[in-house]
Protein backbone atom coordinates (compact mmCIF):
# COMPACT_ATOMS: atom_id res chain seq x y z
CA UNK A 1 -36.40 -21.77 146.27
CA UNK A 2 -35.19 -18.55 144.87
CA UNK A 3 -35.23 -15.63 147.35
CA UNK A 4 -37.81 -12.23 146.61
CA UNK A 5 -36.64 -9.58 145.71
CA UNK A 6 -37.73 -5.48 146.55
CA UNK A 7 -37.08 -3.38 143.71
CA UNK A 8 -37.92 0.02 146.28
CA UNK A 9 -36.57 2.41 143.45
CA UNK A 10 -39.05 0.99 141.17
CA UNK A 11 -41.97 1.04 142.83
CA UNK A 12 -41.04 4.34 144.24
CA UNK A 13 -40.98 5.74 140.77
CA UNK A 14 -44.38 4.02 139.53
CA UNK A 15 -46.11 5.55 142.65
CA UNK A 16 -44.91 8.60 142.00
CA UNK A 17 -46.10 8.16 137.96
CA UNK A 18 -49.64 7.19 139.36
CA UNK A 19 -49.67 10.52 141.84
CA UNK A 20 -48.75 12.89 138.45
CA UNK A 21 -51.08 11.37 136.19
CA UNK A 22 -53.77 11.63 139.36
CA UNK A 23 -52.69 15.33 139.94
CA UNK A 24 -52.61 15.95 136.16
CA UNK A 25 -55.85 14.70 135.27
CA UNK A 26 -57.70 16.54 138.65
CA UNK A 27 -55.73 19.60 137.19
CA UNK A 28 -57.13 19.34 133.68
CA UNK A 29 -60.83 19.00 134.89
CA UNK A 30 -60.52 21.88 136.96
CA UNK A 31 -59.01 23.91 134.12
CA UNK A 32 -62.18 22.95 131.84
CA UNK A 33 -64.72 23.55 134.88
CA UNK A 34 -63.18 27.13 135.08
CA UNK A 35 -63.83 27.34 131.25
CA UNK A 36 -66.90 26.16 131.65
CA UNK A 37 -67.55 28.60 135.00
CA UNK A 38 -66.33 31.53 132.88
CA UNK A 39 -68.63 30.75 130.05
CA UNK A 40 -70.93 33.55 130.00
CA UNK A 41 -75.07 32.52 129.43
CA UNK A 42 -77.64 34.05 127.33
CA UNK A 43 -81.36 33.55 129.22
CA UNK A 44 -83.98 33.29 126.66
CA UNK A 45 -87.65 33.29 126.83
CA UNK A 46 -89.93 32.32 123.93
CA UNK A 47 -92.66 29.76 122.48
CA UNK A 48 -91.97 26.66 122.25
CA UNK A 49 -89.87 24.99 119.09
CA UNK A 50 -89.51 28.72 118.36
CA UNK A 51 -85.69 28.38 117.10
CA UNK A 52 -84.34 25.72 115.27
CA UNK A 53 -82.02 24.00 117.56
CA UNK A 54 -78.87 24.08 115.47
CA UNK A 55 -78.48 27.88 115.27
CA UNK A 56 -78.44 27.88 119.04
CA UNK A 57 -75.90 25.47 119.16
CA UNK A 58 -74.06 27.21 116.21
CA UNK A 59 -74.42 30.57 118.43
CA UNK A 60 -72.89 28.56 121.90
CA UNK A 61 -69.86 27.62 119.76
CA UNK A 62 -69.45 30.83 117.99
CA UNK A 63 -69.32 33.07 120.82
CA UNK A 64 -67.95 31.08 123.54
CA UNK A 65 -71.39 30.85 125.57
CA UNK A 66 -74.30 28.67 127.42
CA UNK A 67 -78.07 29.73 125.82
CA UNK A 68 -80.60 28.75 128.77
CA UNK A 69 -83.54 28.36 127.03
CA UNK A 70 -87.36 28.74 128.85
CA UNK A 71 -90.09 28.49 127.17
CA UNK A 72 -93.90 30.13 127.41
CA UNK A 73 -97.55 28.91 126.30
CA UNK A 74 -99.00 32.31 126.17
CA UNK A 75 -98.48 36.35 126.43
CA UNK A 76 -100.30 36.13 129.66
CA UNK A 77 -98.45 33.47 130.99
CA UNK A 78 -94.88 35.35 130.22
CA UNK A 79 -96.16 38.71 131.28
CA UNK A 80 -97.73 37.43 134.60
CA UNK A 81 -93.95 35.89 135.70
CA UNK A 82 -91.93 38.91 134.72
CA UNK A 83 -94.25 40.68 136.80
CA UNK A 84 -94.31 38.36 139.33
CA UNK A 85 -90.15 39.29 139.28
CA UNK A 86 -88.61 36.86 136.65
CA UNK A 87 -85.56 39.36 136.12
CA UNK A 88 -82.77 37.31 134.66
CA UNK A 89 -83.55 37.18 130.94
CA UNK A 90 -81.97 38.29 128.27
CA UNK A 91 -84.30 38.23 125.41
CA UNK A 92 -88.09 37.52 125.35
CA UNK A 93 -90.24 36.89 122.31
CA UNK A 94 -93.83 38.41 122.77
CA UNK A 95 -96.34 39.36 120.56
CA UNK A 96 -96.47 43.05 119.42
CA UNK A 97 -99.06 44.47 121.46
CA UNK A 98 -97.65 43.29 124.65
CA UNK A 99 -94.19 44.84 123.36
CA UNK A 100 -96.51 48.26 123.55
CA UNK A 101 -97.80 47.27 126.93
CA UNK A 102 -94.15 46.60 128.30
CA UNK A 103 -92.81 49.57 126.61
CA UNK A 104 -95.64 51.93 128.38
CA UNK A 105 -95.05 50.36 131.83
CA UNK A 106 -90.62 50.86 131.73
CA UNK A 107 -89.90 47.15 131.49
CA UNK A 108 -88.06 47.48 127.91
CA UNK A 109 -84.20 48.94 126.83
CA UNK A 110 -83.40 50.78 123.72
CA UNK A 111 -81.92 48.46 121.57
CA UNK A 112 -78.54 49.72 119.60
CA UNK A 113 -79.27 49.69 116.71
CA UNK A 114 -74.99 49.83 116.08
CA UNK A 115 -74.56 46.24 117.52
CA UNK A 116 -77.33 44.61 115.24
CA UNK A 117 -75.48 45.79 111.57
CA UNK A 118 -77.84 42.92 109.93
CA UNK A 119 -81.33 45.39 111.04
CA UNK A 120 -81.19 46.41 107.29
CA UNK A 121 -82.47 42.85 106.30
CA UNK A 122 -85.99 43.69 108.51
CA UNK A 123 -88.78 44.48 106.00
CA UNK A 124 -90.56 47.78 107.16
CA UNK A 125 -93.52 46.52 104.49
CA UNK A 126 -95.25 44.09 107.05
CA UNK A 127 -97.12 45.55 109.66
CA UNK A 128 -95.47 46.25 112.38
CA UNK A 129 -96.51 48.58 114.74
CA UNK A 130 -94.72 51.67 114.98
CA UNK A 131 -92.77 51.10 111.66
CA UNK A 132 -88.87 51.90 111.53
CA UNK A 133 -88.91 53.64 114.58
CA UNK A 134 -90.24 50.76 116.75
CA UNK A 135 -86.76 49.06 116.18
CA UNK A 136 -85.49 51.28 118.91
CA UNK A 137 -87.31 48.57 121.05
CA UNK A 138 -88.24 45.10 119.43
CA UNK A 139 -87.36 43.22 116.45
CA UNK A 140 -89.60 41.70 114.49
CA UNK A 141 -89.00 37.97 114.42
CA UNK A 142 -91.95 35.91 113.24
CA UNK A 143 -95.31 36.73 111.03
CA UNK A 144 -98.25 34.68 111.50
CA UNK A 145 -101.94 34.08 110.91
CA UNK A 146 -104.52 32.78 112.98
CA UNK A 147 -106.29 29.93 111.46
CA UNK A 148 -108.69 26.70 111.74
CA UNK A 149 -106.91 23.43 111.43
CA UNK A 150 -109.59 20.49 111.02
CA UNK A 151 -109.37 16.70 110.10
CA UNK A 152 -110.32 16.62 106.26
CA UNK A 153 -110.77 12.95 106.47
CA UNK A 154 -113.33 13.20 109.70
CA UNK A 155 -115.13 16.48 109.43
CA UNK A 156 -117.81 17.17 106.65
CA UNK A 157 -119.53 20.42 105.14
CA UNK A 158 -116.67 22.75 106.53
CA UNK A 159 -117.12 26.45 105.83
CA UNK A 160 -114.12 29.06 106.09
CA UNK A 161 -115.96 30.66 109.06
CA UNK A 162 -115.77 31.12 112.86
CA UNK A 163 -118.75 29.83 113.32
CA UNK A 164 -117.08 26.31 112.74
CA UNK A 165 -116.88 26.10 116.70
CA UNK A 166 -120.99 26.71 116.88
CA UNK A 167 -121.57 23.03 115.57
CA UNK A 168 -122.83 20.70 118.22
CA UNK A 169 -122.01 17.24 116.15
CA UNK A 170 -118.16 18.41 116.56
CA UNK A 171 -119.08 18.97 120.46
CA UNK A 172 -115.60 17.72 122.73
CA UNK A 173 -113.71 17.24 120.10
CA UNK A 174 -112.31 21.13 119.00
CA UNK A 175 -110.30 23.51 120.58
CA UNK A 176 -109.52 26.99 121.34
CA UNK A 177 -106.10 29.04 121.43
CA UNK A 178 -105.98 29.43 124.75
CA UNK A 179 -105.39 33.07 124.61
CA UNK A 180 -108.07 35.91 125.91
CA UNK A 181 -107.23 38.44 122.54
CA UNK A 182 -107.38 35.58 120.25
CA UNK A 183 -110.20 33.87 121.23
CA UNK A 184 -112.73 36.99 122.07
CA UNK A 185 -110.85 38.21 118.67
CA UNK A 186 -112.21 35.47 116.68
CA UNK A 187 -116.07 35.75 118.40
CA UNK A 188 -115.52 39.56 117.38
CA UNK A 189 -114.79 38.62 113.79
CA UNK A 190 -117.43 36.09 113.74
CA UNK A 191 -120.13 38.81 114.69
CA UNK A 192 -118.58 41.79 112.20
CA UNK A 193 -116.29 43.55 114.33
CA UNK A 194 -112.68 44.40 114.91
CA UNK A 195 -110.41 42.60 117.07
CA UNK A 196 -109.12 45.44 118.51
CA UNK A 197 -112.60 46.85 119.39
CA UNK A 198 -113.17 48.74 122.99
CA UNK A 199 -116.92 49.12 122.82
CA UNK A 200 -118.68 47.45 125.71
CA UNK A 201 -121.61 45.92 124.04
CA UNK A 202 -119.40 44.39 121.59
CA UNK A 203 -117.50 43.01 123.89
CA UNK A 204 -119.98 41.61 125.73
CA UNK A 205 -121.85 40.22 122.51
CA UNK A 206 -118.38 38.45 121.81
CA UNK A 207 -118.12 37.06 125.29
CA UNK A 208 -121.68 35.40 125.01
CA UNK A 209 -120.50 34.12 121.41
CA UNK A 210 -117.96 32.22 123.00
CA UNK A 211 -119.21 30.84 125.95
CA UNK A 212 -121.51 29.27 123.36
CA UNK A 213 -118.63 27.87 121.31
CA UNK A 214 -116.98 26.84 124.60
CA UNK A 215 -119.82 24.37 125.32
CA UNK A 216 -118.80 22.48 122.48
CA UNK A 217 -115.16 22.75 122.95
CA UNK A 218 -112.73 20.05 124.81
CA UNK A 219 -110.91 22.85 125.58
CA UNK A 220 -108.58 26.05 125.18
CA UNK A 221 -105.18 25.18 124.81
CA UNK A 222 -102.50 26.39 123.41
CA UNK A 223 -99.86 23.85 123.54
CA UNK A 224 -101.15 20.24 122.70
CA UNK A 225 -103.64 21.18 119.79
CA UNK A 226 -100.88 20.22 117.19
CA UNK A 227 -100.12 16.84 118.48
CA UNK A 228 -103.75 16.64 119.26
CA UNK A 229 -104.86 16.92 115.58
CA UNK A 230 -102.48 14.87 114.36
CA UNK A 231 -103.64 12.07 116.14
CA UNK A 232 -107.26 12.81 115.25
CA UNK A 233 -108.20 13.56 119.56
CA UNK A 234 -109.21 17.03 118.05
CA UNK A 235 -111.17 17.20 114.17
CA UNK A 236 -110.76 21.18 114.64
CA UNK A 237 -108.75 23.51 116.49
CA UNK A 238 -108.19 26.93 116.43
CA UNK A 239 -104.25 27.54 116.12
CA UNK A 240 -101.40 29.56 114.50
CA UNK A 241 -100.40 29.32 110.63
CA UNK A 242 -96.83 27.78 111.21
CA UNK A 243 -97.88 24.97 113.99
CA UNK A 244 -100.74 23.98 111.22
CA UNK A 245 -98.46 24.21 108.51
CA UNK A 246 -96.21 21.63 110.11
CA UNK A 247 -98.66 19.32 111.17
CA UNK A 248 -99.76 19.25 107.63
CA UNK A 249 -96.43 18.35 106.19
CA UNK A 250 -96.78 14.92 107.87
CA UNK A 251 -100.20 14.75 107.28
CA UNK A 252 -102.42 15.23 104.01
CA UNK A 253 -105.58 14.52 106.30
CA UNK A 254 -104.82 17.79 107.56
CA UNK A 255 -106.16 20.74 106.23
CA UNK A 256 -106.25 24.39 106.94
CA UNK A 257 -108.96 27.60 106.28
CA UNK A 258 -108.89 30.79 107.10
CA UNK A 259 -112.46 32.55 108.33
CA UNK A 260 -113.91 34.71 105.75
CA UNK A 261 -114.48 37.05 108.70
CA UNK A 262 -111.11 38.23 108.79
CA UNK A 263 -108.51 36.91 111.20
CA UNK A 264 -105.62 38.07 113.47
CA UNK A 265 -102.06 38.95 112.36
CA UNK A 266 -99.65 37.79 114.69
CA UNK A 267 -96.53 39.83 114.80
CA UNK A 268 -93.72 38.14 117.72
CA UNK A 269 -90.35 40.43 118.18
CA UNK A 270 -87.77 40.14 119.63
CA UNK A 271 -87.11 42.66 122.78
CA UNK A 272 -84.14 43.21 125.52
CA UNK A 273 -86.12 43.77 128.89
CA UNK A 274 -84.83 46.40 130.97
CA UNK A 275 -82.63 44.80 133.83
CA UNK A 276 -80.93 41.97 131.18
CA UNK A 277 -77.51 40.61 132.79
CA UNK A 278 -75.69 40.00 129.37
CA UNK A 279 -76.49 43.11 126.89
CA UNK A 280 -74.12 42.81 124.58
CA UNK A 281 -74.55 38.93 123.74
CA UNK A 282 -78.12 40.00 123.85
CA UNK A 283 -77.71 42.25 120.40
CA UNK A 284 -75.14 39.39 119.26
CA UNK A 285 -77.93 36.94 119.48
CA UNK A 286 -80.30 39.45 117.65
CA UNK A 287 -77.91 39.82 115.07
CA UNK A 288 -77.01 36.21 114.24
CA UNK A 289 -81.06 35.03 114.03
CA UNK A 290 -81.57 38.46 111.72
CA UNK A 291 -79.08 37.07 109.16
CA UNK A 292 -80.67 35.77 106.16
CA UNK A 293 -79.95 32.46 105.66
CA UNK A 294 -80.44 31.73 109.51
CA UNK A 295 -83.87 33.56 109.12
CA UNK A 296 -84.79 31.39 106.40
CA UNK A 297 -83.47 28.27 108.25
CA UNK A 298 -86.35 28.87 111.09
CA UNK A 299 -88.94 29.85 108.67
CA UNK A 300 -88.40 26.23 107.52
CA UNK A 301 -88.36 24.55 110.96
CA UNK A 302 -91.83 26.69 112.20
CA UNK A 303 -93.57 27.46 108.92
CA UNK A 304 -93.77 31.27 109.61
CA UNK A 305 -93.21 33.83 107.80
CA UNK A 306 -90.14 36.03 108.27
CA UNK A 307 -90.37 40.15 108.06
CA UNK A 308 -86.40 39.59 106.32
CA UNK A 309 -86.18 40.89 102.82
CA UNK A 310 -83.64 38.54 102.17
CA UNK A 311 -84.17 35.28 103.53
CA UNK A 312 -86.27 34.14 100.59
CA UNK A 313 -84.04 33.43 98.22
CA UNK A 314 -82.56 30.43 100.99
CA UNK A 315 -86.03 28.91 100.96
CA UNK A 316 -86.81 25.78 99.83
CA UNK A 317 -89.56 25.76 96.77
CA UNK A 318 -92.27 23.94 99.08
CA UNK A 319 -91.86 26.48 101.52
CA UNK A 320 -91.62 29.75 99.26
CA UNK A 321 -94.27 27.72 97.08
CA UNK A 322 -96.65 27.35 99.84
CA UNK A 323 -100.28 28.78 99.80
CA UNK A 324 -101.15 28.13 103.30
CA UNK A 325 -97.97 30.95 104.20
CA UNK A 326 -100.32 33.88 102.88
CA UNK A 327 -103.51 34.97 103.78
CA UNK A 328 -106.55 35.79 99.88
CA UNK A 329 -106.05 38.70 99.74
CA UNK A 330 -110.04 39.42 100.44
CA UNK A 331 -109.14 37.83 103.48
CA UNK A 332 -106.41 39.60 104.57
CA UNK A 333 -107.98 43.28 103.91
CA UNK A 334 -110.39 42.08 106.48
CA UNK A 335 -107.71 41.00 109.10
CA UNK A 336 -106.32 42.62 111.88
CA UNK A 337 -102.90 43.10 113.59
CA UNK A 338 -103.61 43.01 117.49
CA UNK A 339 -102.73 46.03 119.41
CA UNK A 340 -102.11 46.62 123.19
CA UNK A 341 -105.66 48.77 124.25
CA UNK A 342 -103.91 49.90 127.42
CA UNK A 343 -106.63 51.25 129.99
CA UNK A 344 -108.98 49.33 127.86
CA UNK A 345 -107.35 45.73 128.31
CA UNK A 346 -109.34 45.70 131.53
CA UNK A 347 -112.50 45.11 129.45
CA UNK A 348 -111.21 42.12 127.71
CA UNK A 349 -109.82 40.32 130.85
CA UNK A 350 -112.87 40.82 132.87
CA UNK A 351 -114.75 39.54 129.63
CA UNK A 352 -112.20 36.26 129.47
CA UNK A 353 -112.68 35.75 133.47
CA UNK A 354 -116.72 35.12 132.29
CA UNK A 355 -116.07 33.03 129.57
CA UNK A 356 -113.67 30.77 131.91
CA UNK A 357 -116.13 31.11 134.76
CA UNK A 358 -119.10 29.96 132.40
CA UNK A 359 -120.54 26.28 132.43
């Protein structure tokens, strides 16, 4: 029987190889959690499948950084958890006439307009409130139209009205942007006046309009109508020109009218709110969605239309070629971009508490 033998040397050597690959590798993960710690993130607030998710990831990767994306069903809904003391965004998305609400009540910064070189590319010939000089404040980002979405295969005799949502035989199976200036916007419309309108009786008129149409609705929403139409739950919904768009591409059942009434113009920017962490990345961010081939890029993921005078020519033709993307033009003279009615909001809330109230 041969005797064992110690090699002590050895086997000192290998533990001592297995304790500097342990004390390499616990080095190296520390090294890339400190990266990772020292990673500075963008907080971002906006509608849902508002950005196509590439150019976020492109943005991470090009300046060294973590976007923290939340996302929001409704102006209300965003406004109410700022002021309920959400302060650690970066950038928000909201329509234009809460930009002039936020503006009024000190929760916005001056945007400079020296960190955002590609602000040339903005086209000053859409609407937007406040023209060149509202840049000081928001961006425009996204241009849209309020339409009617309905089920071409299920729904007979449709008319390019409002008064789609009176008909009883369609009775739990529409739905309503769930949305107080959209909604009493569209009863306004349907009865011959503006959108933006501050008279009492009108308002009132438009509430009882729509507590009508509400019988018959399953109900407002502003989040599920797409997915709901699609699968035929819903044979008309009230919604906004890109989410119809889309839901159209996959589906030629699927049509869309505007209401010869006139309609809203939707109008979402792009602001910095006052307390912001990360400023800087925050006009960095601005900057990289305002350049045009990443503005055409979302315009094909959300079907909107983009206020960039240059982004066109990166379209593809059954985009640019669309119809649904513009409003007639008989249609559009009769539209309305929504503004903020300040003292006069009050009217329209207490208005949208009686329609929600109402059996």
């Amino acid at each position: 029987m041969c005797p064992r033998l110690d090699y002590p040397a050895f086997n000192q050597r290998r533990n001592d190889m297995r304790n500097y690959m342990l004390y390499a590798i616990t080095g190296l993960l520390l090294l890339l959690t400190a990266c990772n710690s020292n990673r500075k993130e963008l907080h971002v607030y906006c509608w849902s499948d508002y950005i196509k998710p590439g150019i976020i990831e492109e943005f991470e990767h090009t300046f060294n950084c973590k976007v923290v994306l939340d996302t929001f069903e409704s102006n209300e809904a965003m406004y109410a958890k700022l002021k309920a003391g959400a302060t650690g965004y970066d950038i928000i998305f909201p329509s234009s006439y809460y930009v002039e609400m936020m503006h009024k009540q000190g929760l916005l910064q001056k945007i400079d307009p020296s960190l955002i070189p590609n602000l040339k590319y903005v086209d000053l010939n859409f609407p937007i409130p406040g023209g060149a000089q509202a840049l000081e404040l928001a961006v425009p980002y996204m241009v849209s139209y309020t339409g009617i979405g309905y089920r071409i295969d299920k729904v007979q005799r449709v008319s390019p009205t409002w008064e789609i949502f009176a008909r009883r035989d369609l009775k739990g199976r529409m739905t309503m942007l769930n949305d107080v200036r959209e909604a009493l916007g569209a009863a306004l419309k349907s009865l011959g006046y503006s959108l933006n309108s501050t008279d009492d009786f009108q308002i009132a008129q438009a509430a009882s309009t729509l507590i009508n149409w509400k019988r018959n609705l399953a109900k407002f929403d502003s989040e599920q109508y797409k997915n709901g139409i699609a699968s035929a739950e819903y044979l008309v919904v009230q919604g906004y020109s890109g989410d119809l768009i889309q839901v159209m591409q996959e589906d030629a059942n699927i049509g869309i009218l505007y209401p010869q009434e006139g309609t809203a113009i939707s109008i979402d920017e792009i602001i910095i709110p006052k307390h912001a962490p990360e400023v800087q990345l925050a006009h960095a961010f601005i900057n990289f969605l305002l350049e045009p081939k990443r503005a055409a890029e979302n315009m094909e993921f959300v079907f909107f239309i983009s206020p960039n005078t240059a982004a066109a020519q990166y379209l593809s033709p059954k985009v640019r070629n669309n119809p649904a993307l513009n409003l007639p033009n008989e249609i559009l003279q009769r539209s309305e971009v929504i503004h903020d009615l300040s003292e006069n909001n009050i009217r329209y809330i207490s208005a949208w508490e009686t329609v929600k109230e109402a059996l």
